[in-house]
N, C-alpha and C. Protein backbone atom coordinates (compact mmCIF):
# COMPACT_ATOMS: atom_id res chain seq x y z
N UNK A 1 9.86 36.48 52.59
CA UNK A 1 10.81 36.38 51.52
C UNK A 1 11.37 34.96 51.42
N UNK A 2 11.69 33.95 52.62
CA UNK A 2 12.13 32.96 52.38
C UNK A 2 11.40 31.98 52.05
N UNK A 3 9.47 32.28 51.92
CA UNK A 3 9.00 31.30 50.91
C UNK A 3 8.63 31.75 50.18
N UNK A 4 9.15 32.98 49.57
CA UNK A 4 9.09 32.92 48.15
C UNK A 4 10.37 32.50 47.15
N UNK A 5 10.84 32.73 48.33
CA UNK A 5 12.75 31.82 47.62
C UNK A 5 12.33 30.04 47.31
N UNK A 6 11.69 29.79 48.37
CA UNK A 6 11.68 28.27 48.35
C UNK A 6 10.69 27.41 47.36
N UNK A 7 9.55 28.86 46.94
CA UNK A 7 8.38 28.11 45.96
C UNK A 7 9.33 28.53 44.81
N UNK A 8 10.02 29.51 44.62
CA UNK A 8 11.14 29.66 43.11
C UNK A 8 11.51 28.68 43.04
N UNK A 9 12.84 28.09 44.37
CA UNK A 9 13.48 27.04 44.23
C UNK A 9 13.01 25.51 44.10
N UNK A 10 11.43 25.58 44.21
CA UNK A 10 10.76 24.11 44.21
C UNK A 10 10.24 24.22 42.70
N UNK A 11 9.98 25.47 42.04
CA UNK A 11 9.45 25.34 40.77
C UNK A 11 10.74 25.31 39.62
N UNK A 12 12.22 25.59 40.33
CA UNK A 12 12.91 25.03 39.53
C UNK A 12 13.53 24.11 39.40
N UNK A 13 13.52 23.20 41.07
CA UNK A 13 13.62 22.29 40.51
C UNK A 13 12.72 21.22 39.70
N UNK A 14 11.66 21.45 40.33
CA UNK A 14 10.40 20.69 39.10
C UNK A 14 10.66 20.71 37.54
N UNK A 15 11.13 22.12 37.43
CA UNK A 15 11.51 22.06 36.03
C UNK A 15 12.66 21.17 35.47
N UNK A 16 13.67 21.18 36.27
CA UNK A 16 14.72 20.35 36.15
C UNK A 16 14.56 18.90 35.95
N UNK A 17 13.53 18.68 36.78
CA UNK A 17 13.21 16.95 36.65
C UNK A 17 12.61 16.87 35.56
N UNK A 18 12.11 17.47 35.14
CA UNK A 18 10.40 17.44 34.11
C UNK A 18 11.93 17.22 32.37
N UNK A 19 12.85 18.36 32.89
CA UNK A 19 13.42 18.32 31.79
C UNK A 19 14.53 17.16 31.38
N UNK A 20 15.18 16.74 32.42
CA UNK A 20 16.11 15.68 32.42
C UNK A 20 15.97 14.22 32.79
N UNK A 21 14.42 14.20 33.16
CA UNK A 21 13.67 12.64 33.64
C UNK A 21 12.83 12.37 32.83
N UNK A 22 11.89 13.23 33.32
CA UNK A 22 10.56 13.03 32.45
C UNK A 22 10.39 13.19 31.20
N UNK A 23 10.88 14.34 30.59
CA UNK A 23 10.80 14.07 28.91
C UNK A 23 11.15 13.63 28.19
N UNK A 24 12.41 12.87 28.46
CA UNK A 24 13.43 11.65 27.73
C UNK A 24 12.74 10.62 27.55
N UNK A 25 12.15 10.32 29.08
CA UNK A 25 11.45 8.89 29.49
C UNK A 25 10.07 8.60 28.27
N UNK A 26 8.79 10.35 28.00
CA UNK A 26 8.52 10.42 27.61
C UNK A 26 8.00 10.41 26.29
N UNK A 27 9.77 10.72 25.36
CA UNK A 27 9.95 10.73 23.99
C UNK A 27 10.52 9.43 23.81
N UNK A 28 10.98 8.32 24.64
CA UNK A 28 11.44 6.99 24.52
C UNK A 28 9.98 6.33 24.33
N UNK A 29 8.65 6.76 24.88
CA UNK A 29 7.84 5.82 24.84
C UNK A 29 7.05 6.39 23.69
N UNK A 30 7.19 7.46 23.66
CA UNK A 30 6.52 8.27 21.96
C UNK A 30 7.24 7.65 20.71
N UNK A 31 8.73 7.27 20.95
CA UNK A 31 9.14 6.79 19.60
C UNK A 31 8.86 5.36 19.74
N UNK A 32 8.75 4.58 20.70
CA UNK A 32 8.61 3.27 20.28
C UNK A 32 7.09 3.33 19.86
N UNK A 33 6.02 4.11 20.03
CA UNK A 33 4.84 3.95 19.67
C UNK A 33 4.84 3.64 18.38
N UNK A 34 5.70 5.35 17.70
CA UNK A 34 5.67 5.66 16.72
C UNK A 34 5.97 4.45 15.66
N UNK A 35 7.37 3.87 16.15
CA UNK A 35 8.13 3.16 15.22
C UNK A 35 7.29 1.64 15.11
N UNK A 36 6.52 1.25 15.84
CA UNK A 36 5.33 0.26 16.41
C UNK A 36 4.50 0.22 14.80
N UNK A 37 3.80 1.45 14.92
CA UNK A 37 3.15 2.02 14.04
C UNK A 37 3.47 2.38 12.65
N UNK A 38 4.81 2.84 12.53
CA UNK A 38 5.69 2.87 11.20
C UNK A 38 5.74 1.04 10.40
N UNK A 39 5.89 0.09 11.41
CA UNK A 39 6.32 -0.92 11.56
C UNK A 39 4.81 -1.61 10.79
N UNK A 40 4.07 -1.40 11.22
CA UNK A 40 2.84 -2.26 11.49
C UNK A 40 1.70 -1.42 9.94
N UNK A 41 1.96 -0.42 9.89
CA UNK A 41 1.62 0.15 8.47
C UNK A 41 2.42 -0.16 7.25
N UNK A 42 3.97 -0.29 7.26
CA UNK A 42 4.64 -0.44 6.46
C UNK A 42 4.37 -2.13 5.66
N UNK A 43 3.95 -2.94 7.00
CA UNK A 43 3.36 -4.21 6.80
C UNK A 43 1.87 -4.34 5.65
N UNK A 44 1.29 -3.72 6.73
CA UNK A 44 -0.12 -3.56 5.71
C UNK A 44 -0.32 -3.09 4.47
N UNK A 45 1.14 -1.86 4.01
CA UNK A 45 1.32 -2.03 2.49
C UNK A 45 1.65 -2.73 1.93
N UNK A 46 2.70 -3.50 2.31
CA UNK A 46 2.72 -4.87 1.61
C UNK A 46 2.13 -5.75 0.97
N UNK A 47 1.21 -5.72 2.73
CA UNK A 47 -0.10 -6.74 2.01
C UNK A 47 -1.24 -6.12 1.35
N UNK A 48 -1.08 -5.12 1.03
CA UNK A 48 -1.93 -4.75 0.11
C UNK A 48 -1.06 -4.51 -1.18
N UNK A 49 -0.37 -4.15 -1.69
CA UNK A 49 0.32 -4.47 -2.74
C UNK A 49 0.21 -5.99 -3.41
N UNK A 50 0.69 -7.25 -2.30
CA UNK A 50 0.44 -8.10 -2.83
C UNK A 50 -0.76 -8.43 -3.18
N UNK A 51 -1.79 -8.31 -1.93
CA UNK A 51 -2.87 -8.31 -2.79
C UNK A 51 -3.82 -7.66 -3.89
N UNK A 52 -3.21 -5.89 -4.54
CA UNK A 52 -3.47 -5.67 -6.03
C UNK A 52 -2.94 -6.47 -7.04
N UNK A 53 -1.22 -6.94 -6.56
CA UNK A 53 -1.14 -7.99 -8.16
C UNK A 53 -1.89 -9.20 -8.01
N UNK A 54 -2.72 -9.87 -6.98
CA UNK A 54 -3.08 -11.11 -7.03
C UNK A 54 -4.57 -10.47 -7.80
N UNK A 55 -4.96 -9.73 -7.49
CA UNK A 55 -6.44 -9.03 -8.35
C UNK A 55 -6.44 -8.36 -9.52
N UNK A 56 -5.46 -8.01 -9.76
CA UNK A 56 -4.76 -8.19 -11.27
C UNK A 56 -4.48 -8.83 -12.20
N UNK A 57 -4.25 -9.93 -11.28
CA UNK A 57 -3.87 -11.01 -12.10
C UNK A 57 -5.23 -12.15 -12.33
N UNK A 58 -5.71 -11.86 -11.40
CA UNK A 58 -7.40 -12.73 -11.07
C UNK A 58 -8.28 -11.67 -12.59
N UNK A 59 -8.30 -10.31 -12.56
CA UNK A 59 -9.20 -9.73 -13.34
C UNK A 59 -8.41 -8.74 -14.95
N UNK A 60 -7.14 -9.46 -14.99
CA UNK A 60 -7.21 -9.19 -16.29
C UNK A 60 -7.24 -10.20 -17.35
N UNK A 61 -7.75 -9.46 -18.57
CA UNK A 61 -8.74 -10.00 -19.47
C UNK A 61 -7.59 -9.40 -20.68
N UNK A 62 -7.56 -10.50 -21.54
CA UNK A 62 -6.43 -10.50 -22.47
C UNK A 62 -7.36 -10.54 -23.78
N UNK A 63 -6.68 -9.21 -24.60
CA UNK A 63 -7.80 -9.13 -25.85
C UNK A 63 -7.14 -9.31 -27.06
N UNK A 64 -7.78 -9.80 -28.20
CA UNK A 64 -7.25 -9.63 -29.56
C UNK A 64 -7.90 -9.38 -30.52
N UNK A 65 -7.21 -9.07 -32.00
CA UNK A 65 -7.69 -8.24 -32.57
C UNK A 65 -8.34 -9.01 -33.73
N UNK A 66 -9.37 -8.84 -33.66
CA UNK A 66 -10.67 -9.54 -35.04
C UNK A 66 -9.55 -8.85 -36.02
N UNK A 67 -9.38 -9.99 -37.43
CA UNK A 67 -8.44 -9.62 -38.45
C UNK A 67 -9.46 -9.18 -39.51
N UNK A 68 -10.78 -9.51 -39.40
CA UNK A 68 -11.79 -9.09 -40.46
C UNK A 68 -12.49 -7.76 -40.18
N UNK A 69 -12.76 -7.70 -39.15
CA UNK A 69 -13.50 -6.63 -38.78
C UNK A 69 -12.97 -5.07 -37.77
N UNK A 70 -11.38 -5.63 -37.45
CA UNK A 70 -10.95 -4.27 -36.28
C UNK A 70 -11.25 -4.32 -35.47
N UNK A 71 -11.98 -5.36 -34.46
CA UNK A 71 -12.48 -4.78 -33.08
C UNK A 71 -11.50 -5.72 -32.21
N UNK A 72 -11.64 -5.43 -31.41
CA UNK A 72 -10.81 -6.35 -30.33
C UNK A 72 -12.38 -6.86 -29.52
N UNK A 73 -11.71 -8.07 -29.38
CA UNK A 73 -12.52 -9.74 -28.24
C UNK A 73 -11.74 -9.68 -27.40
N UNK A 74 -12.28 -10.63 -26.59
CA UNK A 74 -11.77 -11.02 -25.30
C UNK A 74 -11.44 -12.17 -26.10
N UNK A 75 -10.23 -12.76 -25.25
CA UNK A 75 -9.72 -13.81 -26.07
C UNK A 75 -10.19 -14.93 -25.16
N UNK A 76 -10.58 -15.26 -24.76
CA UNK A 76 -11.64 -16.65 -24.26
C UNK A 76 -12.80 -16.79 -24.59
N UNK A 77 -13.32 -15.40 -26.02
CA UNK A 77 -14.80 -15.50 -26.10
C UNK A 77 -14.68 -15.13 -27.87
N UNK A 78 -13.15 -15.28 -28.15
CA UNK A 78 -13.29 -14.71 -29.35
C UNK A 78 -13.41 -16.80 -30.36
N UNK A 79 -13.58 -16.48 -31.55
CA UNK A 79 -13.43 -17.59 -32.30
C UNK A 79 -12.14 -17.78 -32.78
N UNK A 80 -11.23 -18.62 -32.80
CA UNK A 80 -10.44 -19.10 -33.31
C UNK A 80 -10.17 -19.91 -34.80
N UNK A 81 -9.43 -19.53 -35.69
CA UNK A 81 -9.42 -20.16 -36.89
C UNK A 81 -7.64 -20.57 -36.83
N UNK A 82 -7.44 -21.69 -37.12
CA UNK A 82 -6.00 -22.04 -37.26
C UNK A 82 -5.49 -22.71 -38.85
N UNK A 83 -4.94 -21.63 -39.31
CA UNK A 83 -4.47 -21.73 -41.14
C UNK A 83 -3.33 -22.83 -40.74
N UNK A 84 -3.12 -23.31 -42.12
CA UNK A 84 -2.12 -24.10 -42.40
C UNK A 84 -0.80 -23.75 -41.79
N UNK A 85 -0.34 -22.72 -41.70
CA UNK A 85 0.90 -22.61 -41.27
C UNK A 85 0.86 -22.44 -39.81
N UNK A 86 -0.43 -22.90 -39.01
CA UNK A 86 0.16 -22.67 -37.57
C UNK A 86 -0.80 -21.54 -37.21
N UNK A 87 -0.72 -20.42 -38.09
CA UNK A 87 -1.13 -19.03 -37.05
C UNK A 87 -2.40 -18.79 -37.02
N UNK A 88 -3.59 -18.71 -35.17
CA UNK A 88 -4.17 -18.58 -35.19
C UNK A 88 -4.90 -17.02 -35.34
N UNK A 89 -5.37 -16.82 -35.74
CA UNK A 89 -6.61 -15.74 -36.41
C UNK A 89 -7.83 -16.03 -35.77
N UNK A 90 -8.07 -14.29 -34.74
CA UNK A 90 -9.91 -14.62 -33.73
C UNK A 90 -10.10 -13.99 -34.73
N UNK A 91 -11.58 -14.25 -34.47
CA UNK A 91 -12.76 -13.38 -34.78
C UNK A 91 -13.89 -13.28 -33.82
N UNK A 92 -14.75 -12.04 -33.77
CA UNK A 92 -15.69 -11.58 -33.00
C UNK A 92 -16.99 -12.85 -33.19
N UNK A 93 -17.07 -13.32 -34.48
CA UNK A 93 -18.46 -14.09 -34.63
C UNK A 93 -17.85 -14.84 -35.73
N UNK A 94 -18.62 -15.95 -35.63
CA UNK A 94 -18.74 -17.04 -36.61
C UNK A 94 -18.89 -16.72 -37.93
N UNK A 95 -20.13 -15.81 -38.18
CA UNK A 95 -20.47 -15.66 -39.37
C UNK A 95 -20.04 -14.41 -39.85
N UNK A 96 -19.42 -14.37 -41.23
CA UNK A 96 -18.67 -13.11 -41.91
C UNK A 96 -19.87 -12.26 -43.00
């Protein structure tokens, strides 16, 4: 009977340590992982954010509207006509 008192009393205190040492110690090194990781992802959105507006800004293509015909150009490929008063007018092609 008195070692079965003493393996009770060794398995509670094991428990005792496990609960007031070890799992504190445990969840202190689980959250700094965590927050490591919160830390270090929260970064990498960033830089990926910045780098969609820099590829955004690298691949958009600004269009306008042919006044003869309705279609929209790319405006670095459309033709330009500039009237007397200033305002330029694309067009898709040279010839009407």
């Amino acid at each position: 009977m008195d070692m079965v008192f003493k393996m009770i009393w060794t398995i509670a205190i094991s428990v005792f340590i496990m609960n007031r040492v070890v799992t504190p110690f445990l969840r202190a090194i689980t959250n700094r992982s965590k927050n490591a990781v919160k830390q270090e992802e929260e970064s990498d959105f960033e830089k990926q954010e910045v780098n969609i507006e820099k590829m955004e800004a690298l691949h958009s293509i600004e269009m306008v509207k042919d006044s003869y015909c309705n279609t929209y150009v790319q405006k670095e490929k459309a033709f330009q006509v500039v009237n007397s008063e200033g305002t330029i007018h694309y067009f898709c092609s040279y010839k009407i």
